[in-house]
PDB file of N, CA and C in Angstrom:
ATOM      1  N   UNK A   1     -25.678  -5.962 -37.465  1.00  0.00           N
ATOM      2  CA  UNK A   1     -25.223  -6.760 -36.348  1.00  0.00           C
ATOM      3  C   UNK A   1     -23.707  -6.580 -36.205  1.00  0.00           C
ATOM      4  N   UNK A   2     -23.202  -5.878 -35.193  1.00  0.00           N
ATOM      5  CA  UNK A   2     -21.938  -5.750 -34.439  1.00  0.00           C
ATOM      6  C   UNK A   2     -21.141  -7.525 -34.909  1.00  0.00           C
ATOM      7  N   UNK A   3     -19.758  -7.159 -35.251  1.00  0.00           N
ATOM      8  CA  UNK A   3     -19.012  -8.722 -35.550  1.00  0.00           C
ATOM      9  C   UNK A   3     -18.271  -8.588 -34.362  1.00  0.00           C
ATOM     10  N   UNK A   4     -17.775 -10.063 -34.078  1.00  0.00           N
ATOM     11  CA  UNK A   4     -17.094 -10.873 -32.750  1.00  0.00           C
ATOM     12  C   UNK A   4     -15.873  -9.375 -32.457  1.00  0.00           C
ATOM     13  N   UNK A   5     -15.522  -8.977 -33.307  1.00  0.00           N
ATOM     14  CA  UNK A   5     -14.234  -8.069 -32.699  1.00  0.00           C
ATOM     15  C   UNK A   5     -14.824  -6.970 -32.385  1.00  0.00           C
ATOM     16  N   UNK A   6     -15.930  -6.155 -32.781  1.00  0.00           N
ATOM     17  CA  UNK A   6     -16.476  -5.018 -31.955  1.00  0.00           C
ATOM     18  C   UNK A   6     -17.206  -5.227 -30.820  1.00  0.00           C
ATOM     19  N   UNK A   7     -17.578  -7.093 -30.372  1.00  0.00           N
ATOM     20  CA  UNK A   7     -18.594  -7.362 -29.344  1.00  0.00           C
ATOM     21  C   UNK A   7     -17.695  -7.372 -28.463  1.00  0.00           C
ATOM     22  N   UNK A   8     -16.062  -7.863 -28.929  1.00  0.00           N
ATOM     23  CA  UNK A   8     -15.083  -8.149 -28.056  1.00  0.00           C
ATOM     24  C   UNK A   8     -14.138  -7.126 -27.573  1.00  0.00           C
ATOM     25  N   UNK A   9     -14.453  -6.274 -28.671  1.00  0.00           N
ATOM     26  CA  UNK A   9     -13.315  -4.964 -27.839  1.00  0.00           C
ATOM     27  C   UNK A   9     -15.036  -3.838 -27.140  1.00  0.00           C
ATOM     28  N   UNK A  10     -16.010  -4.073 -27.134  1.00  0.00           N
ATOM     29  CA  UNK A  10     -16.956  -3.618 -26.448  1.00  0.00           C
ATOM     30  C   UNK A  10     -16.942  -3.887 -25.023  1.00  0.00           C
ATOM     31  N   UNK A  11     -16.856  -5.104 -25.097  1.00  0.00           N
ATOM     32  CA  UNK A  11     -16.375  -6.194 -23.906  1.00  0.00           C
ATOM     33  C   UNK A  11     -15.071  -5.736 -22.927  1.00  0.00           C
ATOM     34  N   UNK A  12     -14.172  -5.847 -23.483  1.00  0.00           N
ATOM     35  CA  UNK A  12     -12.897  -5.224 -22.740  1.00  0.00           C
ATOM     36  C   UNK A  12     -12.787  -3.699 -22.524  1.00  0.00           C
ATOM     37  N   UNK A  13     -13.655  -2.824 -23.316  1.00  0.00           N
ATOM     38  CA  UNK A  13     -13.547  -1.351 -22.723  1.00  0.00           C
ATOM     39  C   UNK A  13     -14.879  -1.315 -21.690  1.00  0.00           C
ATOM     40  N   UNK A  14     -15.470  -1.842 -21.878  1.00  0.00           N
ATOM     41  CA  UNK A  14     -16.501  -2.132 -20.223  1.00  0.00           C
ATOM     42  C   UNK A  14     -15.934  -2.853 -19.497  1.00  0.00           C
ATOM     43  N   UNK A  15     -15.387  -3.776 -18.894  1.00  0.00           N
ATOM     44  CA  UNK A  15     -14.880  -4.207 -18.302  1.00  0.00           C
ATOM     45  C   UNK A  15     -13.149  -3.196 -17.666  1.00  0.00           C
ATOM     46  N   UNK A  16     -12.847  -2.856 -18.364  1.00  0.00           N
ATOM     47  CA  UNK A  16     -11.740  -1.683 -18.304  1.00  0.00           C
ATOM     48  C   UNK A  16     -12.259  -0.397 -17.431  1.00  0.00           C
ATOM     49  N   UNK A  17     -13.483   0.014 -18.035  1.00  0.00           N
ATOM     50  CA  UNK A  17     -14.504   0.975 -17.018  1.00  0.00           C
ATOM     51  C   UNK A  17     -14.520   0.784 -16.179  1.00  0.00           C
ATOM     52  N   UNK A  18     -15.333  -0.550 -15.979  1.00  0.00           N
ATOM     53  CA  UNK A  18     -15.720  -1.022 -14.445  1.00  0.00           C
ATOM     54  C   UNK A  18     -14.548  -1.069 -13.137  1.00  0.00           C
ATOM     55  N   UNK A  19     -13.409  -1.426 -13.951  1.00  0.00           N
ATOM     56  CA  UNK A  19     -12.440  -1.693 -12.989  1.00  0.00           C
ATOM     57  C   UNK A  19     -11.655   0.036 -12.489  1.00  0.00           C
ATOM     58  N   UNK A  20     -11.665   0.627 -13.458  1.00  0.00           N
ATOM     59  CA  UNK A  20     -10.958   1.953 -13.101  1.00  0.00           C
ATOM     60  C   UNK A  20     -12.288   2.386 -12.025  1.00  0.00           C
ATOM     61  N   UNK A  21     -13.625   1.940 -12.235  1.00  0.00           N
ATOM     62  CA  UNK A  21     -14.635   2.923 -11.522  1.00  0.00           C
ATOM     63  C   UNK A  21     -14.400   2.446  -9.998  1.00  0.00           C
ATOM     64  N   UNK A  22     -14.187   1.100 -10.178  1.00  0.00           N
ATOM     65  CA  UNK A  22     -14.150   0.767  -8.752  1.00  0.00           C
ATOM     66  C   UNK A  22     -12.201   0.862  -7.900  1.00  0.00           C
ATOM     67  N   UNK A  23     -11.288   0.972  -9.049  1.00  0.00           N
ATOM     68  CA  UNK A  23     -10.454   1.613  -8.259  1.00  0.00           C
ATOM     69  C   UNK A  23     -10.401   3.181  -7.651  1.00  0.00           C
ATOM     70  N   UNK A  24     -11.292   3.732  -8.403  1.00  0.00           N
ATOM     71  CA  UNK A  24     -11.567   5.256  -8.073  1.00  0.00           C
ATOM     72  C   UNK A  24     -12.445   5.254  -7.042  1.00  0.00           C
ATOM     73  N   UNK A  25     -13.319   4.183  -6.568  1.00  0.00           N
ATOM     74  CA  UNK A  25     -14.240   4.209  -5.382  1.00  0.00           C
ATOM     75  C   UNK A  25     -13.392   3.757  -4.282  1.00  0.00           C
ATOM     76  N   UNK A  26     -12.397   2.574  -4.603  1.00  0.00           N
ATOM     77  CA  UNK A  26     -11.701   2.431  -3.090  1.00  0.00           C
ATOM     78  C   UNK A  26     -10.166   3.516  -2.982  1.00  0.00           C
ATOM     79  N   UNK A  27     -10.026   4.279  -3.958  1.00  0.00           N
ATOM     80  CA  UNK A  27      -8.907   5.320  -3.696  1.00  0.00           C
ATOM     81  C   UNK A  27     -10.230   6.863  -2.941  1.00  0.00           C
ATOM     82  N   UNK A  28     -10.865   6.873  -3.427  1.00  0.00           N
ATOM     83  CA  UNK A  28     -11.824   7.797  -2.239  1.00  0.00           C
ATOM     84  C   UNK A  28     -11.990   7.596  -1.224  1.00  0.00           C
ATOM     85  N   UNK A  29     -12.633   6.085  -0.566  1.00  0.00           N
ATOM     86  CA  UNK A  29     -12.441   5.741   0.124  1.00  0.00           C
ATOM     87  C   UNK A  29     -11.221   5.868   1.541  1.00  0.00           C
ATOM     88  N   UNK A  30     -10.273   5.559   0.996  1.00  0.00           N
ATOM     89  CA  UNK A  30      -9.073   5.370   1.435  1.00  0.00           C
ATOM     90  C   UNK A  30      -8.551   7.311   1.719  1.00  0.00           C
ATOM     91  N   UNK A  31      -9.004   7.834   0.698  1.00  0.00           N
ATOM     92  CA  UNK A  31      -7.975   9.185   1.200  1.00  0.00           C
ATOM     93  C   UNK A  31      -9.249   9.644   1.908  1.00  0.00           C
ATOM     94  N   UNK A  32     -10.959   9.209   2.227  1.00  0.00           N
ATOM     95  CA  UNK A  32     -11.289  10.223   2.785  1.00  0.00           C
ATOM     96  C   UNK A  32     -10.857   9.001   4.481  1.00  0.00           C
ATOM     97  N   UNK A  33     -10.768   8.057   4.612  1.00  0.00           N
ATOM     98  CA  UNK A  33     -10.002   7.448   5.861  1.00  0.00           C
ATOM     99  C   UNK A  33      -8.787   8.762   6.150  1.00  0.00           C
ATOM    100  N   UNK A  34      -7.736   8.182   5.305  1.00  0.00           N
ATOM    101  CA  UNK A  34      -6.526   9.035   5.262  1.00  0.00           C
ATOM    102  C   UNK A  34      -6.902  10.594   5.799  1.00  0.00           C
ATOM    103  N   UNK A  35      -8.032  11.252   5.563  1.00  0.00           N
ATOM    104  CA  UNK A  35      -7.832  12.880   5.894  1.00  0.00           C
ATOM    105  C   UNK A  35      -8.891  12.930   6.865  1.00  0.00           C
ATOM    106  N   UNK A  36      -9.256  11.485   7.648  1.00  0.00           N
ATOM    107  CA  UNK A  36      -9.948  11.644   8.840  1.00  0.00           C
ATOM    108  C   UNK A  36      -8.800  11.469   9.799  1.00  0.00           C
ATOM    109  N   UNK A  37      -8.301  10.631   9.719  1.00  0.00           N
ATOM    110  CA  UNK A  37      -6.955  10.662  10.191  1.00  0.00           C
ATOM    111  C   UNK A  37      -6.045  11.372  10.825  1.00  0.00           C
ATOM    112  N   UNK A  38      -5.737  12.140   9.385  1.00  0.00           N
ATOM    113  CA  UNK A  38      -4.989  13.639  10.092  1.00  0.00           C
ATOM    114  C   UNK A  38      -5.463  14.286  10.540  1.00  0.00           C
ATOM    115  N   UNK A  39      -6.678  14.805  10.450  1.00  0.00           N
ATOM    116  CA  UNK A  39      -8.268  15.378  11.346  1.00  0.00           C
ATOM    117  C   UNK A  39      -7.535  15.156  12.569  1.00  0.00           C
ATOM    118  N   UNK A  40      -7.812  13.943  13.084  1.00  0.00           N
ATOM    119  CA  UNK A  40      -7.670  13.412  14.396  1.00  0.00           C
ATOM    120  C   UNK A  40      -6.566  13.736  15.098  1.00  0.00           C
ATOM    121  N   UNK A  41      -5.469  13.404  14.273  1.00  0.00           N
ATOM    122  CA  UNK A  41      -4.058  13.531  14.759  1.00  0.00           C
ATOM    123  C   UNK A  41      -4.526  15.382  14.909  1.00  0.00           C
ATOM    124  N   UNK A  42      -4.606  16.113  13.765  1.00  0.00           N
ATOM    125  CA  UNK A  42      -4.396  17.533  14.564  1.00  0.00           C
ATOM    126  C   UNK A  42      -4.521  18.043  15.065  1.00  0.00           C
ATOM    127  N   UNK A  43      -6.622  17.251  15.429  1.00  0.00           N
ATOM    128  CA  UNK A  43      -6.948  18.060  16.896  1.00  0.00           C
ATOM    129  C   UNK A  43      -6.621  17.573  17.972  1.00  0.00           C
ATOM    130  N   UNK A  44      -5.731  16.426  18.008  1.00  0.00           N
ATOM    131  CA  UNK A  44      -4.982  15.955  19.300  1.00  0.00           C
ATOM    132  C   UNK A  44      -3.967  16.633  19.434  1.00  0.00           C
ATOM    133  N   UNK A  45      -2.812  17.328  18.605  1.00  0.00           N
ATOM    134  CA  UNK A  45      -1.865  18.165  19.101  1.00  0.00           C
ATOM    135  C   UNK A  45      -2.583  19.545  19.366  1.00  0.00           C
ATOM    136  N   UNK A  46      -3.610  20.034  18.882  1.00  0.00           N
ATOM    137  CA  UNK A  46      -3.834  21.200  19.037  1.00  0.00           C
ATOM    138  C   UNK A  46      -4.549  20.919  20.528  1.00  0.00           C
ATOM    139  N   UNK A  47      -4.985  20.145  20.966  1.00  0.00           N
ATOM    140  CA  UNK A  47      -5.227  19.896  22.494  1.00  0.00           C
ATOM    141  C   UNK A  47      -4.110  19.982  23.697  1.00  0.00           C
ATOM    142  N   UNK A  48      -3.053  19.187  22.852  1.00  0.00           N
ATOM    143  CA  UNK A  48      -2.132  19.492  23.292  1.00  0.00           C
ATOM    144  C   UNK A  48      -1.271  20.681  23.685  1.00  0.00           C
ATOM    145  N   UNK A  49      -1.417  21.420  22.431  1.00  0.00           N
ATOM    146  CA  UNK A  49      -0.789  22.685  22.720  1.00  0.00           C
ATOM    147  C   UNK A  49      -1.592  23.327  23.960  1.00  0.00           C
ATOM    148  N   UNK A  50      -2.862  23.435  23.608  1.00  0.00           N
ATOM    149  CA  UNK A  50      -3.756  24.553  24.646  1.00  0.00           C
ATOM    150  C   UNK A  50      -3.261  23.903  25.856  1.00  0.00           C
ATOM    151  N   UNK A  51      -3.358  22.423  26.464  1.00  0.00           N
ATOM    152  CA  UNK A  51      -3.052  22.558  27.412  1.00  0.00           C
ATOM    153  C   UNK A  51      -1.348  22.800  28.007  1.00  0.00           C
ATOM    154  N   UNK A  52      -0.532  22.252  27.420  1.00  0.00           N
ATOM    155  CA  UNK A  52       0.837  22.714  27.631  1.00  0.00           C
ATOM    156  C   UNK A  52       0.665  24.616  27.757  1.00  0.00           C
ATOM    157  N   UNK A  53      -0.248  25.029  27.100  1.00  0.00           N
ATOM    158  CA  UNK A  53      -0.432  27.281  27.423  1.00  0.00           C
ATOM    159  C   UNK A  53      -1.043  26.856  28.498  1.00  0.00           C
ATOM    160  N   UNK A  54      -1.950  25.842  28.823  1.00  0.00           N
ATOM    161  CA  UNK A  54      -2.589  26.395  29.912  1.00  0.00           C
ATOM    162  C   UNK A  54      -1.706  26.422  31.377  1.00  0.00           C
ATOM    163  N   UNK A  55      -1.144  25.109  31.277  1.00  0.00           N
ATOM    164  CA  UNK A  55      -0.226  24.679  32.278  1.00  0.00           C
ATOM    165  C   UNK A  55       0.980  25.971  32.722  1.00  0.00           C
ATOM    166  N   UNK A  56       1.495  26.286  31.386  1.00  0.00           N
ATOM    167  CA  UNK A  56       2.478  27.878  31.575  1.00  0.00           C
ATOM    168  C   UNK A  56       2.063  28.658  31.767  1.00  0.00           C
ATOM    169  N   UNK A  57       0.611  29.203  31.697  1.00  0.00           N
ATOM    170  CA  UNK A  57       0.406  30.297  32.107  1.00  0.00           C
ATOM    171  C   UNK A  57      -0.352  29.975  33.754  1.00  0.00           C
ATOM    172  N   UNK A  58      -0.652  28.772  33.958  1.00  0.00           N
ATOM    173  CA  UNK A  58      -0.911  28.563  35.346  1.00  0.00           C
ATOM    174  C   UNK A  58       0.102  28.389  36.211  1.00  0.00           C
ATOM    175  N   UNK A  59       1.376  27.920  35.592  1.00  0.00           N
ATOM    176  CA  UNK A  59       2.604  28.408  36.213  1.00  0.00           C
ATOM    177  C   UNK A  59       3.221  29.581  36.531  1.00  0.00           C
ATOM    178  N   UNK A  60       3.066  30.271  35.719  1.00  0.00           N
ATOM    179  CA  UNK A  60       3.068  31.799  35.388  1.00  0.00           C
ATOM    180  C   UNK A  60       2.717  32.673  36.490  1.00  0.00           C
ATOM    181  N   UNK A  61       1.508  32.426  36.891  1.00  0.00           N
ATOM    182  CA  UNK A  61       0.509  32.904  37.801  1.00  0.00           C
ATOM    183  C   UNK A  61       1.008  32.735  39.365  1.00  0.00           C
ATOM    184  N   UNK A  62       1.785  31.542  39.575  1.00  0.00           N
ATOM    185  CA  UNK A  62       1.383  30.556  40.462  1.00  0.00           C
ATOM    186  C   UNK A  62       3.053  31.316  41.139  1.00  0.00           C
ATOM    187  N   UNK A  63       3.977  31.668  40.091  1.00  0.00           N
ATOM    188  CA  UNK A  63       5.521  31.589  40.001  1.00  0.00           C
ATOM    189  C   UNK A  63       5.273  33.597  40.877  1.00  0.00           C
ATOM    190  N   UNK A  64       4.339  34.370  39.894  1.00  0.00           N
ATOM    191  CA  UNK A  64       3.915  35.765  40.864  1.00  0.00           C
ATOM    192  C   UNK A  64       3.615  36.086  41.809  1.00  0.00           C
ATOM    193  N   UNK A  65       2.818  34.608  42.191  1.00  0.00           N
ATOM    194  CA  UNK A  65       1.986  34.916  43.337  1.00  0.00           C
ATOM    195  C   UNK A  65       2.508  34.837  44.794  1.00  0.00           C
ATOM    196  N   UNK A  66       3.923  33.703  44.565  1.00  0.00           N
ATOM    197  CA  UNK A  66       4.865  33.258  45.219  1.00  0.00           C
ATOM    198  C   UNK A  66       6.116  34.202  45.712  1.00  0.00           C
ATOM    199  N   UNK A  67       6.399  34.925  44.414  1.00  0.00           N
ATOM    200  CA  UNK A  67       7.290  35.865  44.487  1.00  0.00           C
ATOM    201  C   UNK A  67       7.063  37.051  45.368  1.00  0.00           C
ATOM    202  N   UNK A  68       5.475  37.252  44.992  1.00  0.00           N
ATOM    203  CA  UNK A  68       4.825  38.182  45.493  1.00  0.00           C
ATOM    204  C   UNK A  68       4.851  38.670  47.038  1.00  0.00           C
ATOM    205  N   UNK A  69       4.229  37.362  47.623  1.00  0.00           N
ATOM    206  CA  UNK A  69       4.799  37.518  49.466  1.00  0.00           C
ATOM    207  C   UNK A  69       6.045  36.858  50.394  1.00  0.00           C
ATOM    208  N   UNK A  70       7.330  37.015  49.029  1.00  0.00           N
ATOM    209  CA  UNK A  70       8.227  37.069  49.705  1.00  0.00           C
ATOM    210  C   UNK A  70       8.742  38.388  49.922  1.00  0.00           C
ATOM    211  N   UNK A  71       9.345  38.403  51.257  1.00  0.00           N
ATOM    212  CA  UNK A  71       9.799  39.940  51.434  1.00  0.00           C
ATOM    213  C   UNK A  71      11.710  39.819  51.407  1.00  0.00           C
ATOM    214  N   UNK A  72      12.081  40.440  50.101  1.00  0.00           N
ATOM    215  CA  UNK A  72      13.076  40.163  50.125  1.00  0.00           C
ATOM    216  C   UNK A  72      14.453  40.996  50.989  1.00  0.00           C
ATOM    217  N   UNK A  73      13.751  42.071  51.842  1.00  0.00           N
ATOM    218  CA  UNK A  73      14.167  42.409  52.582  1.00  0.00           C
ATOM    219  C   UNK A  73      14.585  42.119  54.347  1.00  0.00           C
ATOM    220  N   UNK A  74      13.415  41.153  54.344  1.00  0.00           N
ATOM    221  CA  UNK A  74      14.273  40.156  55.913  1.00  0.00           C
ATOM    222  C   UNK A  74      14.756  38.962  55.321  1.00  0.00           C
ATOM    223  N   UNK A  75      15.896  39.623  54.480  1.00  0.00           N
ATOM    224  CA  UNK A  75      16.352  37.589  53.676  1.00  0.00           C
ATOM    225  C   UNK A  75      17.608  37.643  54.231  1.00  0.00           C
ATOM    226  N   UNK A  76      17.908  38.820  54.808  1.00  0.00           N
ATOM    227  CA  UNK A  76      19.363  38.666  55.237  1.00  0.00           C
ATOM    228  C   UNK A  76      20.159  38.119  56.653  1.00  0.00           C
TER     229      UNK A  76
END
């Protein structure tokens, strides 16, 4: 039969377990929040970017097409 000080330090290293297990469940928790997160945030700038290319190169287009049927020879 186990005496009061091995029931009691049995006691406090389970209890010691339990608590690291469940700080290790809400630190998972938390970083897989945390790296949904940045998920989000990146495919919102990367939306961003495409459309800021899209916008320049529809400017782009728009800036040729303009240039295009001016005749800069009756400008004078």
């Amino acid at each position: 039969m186990p005496s009061l000080v091995e029931s009691l330090s049995n006691l406090v290293a389970g209890i010691f377990h339990t608590i690291t297990a469940a700080l290790g469940s809400v630190l998972a928790v938390f970083q897989s929040i945390f790296n949904a997160i940045l998920g989000v945030i990146g495919t919102a700038f990367d939306a961003i970017g495409t459309t800021i290319a899209s916008l320049a190169h529809t400017f782009e287009g728009l800036l040729k097409f303009l240039l295009s049927k001016l005749d800069f020879n009756h400008m004078t």
